[in-house]
N, C-alpha and C. Protein backbone atom coordinates (compact mmCIF):
# COMPACT_ATOMS: atom_id res chain seq x y z
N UNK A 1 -25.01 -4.05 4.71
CA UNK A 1 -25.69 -2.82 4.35
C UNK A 1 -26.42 -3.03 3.03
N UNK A 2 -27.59 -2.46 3.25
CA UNK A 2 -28.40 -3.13 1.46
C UNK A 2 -28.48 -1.92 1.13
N UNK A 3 -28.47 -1.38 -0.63
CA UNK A 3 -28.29 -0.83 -1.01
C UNK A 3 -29.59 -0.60 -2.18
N UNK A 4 -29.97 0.27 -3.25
CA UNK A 4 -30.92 0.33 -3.99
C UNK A 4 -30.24 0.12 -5.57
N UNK A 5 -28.99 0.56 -5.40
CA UNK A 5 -28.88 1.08 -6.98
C UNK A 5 -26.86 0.76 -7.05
N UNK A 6 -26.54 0.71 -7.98
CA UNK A 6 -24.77 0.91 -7.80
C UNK A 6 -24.34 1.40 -9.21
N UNK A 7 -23.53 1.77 -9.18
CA UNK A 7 -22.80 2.67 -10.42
C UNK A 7 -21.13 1.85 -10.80
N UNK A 8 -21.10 1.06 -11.53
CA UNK A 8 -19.86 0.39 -11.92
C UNK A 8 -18.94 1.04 -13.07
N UNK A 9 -17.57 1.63 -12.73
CA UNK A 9 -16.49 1.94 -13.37
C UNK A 9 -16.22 0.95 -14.26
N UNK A 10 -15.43 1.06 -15.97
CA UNK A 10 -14.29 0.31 -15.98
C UNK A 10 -13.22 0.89 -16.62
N UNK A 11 -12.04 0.65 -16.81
CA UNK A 11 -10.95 1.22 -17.10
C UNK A 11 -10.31 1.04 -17.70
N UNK A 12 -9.98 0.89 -18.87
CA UNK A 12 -9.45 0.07 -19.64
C UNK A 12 -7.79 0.49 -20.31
N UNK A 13 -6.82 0.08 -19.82
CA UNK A 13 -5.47 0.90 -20.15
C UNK A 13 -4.50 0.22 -21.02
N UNK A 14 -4.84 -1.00 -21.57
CA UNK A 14 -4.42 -1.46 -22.49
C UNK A 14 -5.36 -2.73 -23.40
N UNK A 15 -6.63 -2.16 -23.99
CA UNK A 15 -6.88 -3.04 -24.46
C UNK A 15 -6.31 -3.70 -26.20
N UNK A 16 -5.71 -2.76 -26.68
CA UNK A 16 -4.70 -3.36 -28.01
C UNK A 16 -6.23 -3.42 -28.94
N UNK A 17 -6.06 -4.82 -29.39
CA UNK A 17 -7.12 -5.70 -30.12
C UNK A 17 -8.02 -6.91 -29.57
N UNK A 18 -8.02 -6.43 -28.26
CA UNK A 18 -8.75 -7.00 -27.55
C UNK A 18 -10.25 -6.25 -27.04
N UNK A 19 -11.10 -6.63 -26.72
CA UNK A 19 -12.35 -5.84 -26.12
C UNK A 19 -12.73 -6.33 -25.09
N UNK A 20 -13.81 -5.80 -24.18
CA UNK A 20 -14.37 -6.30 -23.06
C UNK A 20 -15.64 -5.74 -22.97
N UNK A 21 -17.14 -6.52 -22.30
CA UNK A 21 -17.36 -6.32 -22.13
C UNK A 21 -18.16 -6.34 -20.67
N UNK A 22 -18.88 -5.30 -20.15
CA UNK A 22 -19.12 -5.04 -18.47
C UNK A 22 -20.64 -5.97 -18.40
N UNK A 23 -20.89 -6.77 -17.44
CA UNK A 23 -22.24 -7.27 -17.34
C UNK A 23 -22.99 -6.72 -15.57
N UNK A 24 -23.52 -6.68 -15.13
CA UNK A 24 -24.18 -6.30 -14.14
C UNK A 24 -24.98 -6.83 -13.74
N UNK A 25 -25.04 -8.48 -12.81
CA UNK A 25 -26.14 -9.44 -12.61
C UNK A 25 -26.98 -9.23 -11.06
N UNK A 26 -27.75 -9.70 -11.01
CA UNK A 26 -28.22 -10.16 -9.45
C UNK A 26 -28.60 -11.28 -9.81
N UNK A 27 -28.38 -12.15 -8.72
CA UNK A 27 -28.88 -13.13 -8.16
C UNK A 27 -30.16 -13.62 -7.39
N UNK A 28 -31.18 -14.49 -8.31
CA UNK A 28 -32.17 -15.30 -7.36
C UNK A 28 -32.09 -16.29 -6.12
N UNK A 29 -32.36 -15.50 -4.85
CA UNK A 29 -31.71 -16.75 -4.12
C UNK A 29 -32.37 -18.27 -3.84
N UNK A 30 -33.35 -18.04 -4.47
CA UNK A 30 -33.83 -19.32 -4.50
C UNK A 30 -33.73 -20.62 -5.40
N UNK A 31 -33.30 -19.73 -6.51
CA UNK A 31 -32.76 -20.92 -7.65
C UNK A 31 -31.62 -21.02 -7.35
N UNK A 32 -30.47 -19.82 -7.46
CA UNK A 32 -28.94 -19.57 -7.16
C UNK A 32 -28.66 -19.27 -8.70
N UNK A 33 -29.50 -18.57 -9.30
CA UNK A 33 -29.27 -18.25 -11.05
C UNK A 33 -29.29 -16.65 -11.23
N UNK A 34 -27.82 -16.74 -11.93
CA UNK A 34 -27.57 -14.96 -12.13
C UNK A 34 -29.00 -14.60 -13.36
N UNK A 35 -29.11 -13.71 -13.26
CA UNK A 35 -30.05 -12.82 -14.40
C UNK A 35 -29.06 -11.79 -14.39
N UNK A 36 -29.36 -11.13 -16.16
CA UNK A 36 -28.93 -9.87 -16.02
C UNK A 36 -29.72 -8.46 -15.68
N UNK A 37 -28.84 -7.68 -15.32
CA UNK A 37 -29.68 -6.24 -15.23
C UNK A 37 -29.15 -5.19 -15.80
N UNK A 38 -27.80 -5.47 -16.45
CA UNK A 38 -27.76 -4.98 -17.63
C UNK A 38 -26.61 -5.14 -18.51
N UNK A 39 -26.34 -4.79 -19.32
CA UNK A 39 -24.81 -5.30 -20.52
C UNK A 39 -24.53 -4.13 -21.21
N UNK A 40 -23.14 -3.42 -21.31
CA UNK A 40 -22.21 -2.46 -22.09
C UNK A 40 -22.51 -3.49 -22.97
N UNK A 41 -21.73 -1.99 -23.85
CA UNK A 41 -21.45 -2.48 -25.05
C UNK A 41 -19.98 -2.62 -25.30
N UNK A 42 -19.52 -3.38 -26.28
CA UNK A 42 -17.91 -3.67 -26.19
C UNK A 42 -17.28 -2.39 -25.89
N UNK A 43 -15.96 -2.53 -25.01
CA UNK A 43 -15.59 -1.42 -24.82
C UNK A 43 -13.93 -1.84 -25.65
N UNK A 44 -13.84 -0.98 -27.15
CA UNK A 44 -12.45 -1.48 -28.02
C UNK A 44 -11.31 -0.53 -27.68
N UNK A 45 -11.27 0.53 -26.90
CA UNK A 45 -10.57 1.28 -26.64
C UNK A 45 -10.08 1.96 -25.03
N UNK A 46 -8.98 2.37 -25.12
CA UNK A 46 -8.30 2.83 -23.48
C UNK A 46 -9.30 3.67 -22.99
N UNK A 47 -10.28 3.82 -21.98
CA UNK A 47 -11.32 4.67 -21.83
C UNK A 47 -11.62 4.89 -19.92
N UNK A 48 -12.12 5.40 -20.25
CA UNK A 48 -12.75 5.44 -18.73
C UNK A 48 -13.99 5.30 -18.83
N UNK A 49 -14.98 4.32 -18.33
CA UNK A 49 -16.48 4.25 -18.60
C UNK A 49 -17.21 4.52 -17.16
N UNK A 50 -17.65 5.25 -16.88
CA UNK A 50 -18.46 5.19 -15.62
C UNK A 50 -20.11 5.65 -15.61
N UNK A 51 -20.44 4.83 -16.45
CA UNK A 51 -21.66 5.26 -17.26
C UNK A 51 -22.74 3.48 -17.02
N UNK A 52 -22.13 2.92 -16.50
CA UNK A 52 -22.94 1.63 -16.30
C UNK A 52 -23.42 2.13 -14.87
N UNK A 53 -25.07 2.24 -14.96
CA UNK A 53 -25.59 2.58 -13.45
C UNK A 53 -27.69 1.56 -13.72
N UNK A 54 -27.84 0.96 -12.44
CA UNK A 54 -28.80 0.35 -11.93
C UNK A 54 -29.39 0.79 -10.89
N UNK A 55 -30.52 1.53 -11.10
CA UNK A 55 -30.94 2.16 -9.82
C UNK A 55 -32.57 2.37 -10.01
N UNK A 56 -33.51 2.47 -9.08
CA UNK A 56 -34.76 2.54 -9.32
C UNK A 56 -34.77 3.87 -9.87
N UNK A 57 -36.30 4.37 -10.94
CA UNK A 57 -36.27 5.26 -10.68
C UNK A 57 -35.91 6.57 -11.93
N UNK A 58 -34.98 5.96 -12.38
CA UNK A 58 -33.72 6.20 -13.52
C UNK A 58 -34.27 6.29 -15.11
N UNK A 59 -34.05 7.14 -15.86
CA UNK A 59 -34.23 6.90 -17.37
C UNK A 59 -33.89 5.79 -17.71
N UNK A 60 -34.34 4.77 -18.10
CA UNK A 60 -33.49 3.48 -18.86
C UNK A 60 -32.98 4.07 -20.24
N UNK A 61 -31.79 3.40 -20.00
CA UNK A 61 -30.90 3.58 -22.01
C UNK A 61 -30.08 2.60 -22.18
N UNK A 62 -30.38 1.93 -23.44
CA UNK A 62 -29.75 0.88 -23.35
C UNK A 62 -28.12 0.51 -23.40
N UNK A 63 -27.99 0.00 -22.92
CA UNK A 63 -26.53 -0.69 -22.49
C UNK A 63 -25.56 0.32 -21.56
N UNK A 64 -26.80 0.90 -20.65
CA UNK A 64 -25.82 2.04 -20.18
C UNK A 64 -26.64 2.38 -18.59
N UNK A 65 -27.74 2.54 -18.65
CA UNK A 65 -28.76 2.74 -17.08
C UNK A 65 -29.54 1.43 -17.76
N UNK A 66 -29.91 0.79 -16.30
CA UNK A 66 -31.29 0.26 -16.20
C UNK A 66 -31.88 0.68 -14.94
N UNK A 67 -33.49 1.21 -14.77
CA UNK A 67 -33.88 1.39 -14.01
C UNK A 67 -34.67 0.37 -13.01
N UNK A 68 -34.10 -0.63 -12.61
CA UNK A 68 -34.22 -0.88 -11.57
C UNK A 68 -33.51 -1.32 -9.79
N UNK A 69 -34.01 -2.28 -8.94
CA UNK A 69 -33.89 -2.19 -8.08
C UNK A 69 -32.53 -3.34 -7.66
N UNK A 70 -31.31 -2.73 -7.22
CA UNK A 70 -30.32 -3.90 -6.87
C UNK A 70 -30.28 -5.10 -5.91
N UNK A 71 -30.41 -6.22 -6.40
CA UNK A 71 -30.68 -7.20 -5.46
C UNK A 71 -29.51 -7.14 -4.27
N UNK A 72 -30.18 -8.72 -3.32
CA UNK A 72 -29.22 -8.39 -1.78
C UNK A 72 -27.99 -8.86 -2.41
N UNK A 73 -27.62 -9.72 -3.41
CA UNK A 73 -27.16 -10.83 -3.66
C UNK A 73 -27.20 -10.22 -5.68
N UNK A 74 -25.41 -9.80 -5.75
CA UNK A 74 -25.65 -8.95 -7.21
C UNK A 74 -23.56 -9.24 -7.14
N UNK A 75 -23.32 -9.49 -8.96
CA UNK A 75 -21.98 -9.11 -9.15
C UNK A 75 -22.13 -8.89 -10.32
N UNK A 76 -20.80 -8.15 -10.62
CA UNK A 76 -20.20 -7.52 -12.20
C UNK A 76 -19.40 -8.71 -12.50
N UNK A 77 -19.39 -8.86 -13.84
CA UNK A 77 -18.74 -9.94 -14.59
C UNK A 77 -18.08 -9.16 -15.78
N UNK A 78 -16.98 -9.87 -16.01
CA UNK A 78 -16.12 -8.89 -17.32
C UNK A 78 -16.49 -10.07 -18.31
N UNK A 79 -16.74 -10.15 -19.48
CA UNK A 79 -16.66 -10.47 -20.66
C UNK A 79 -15.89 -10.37 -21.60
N UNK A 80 -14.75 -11.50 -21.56
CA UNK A 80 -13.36 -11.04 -22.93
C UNK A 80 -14.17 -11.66 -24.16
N UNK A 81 -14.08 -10.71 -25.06
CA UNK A 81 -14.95 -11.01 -26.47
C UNK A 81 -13.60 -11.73 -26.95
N UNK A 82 -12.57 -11.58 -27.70
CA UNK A 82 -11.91 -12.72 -27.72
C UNK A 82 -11.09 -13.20 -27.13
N UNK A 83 -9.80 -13.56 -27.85
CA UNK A 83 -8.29 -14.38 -27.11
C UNK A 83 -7.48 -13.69 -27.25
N UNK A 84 -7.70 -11.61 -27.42
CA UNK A 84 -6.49 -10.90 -27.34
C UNK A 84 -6.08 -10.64 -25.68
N UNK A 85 -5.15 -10.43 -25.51
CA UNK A 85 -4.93 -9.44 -23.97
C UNK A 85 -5.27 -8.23 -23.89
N UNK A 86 -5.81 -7.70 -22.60
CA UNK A 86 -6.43 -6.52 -22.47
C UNK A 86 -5.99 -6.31 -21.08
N UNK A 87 -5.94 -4.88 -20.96
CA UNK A 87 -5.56 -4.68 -19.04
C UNK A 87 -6.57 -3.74 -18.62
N UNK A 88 -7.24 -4.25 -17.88
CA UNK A 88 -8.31 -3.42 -17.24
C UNK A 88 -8.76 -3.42 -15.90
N UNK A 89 -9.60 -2.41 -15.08
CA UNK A 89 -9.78 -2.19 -13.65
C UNK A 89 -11.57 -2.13 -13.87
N UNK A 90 -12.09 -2.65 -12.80
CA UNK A 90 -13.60 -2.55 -12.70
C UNK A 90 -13.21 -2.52 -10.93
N UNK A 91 -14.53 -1.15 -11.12
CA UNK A 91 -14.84 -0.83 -9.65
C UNK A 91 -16.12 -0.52 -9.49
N UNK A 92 -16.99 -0.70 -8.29
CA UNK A 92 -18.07 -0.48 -7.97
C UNK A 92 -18.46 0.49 -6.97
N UNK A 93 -19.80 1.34 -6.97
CA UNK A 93 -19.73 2.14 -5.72
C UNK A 93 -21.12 1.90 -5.82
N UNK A 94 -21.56 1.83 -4.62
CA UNK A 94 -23.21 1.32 -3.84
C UNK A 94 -24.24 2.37 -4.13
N UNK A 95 -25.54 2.76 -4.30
CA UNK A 95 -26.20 3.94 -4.43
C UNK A 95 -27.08 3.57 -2.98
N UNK A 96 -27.74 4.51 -1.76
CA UNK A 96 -28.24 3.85 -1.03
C UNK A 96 -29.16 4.90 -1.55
């Protein structure tokens, strides 16, 4: 099922002194090289973020919407900023 746009959760329930941050890539299938389409900003606290969204169309703001179009071929990547432990959930939901 191809999709236009997706809206990524994350959750963060014990990050201590640790941070994370959310990345949002697609993929060229012809090279096989992620690009980004967009990057949070560190997230240092227990939160609920559901504010990372990619969709045509959209106000762009940075580190939070980008307005464009979701490739066929797209993943979320977590980013541990350092070597603390952190406990966290990332979820995705499709925009068609």
């Amino acid at each position: 099922m191809s999709c236009r746009g997706v809206v990524v959760v994350a959750v963060t329930t014990a990050i201590g002194t640790g941070s994370i941050t959310v990345v949002i890539e697609g993929k060229d299938k012809a090279s096989g090289t992620y690009y980004t389409l967009l990057t949070g900003v560190a997230i240092t606290t227990n939160t609920t973020n559901r504010y990372y969204t990619v969709y045509p169309g959209l106000t762009a703001a940075a580190n939070v919407v980008a307005s464009d179009v979701l490739p066929e071929i797209w993943r979320v990547r977590v980013v541990a900023n350092n070597a603390n432990p952190s406990t966290f959930s990332v979820g995705a939901a499709t925009l068609v």
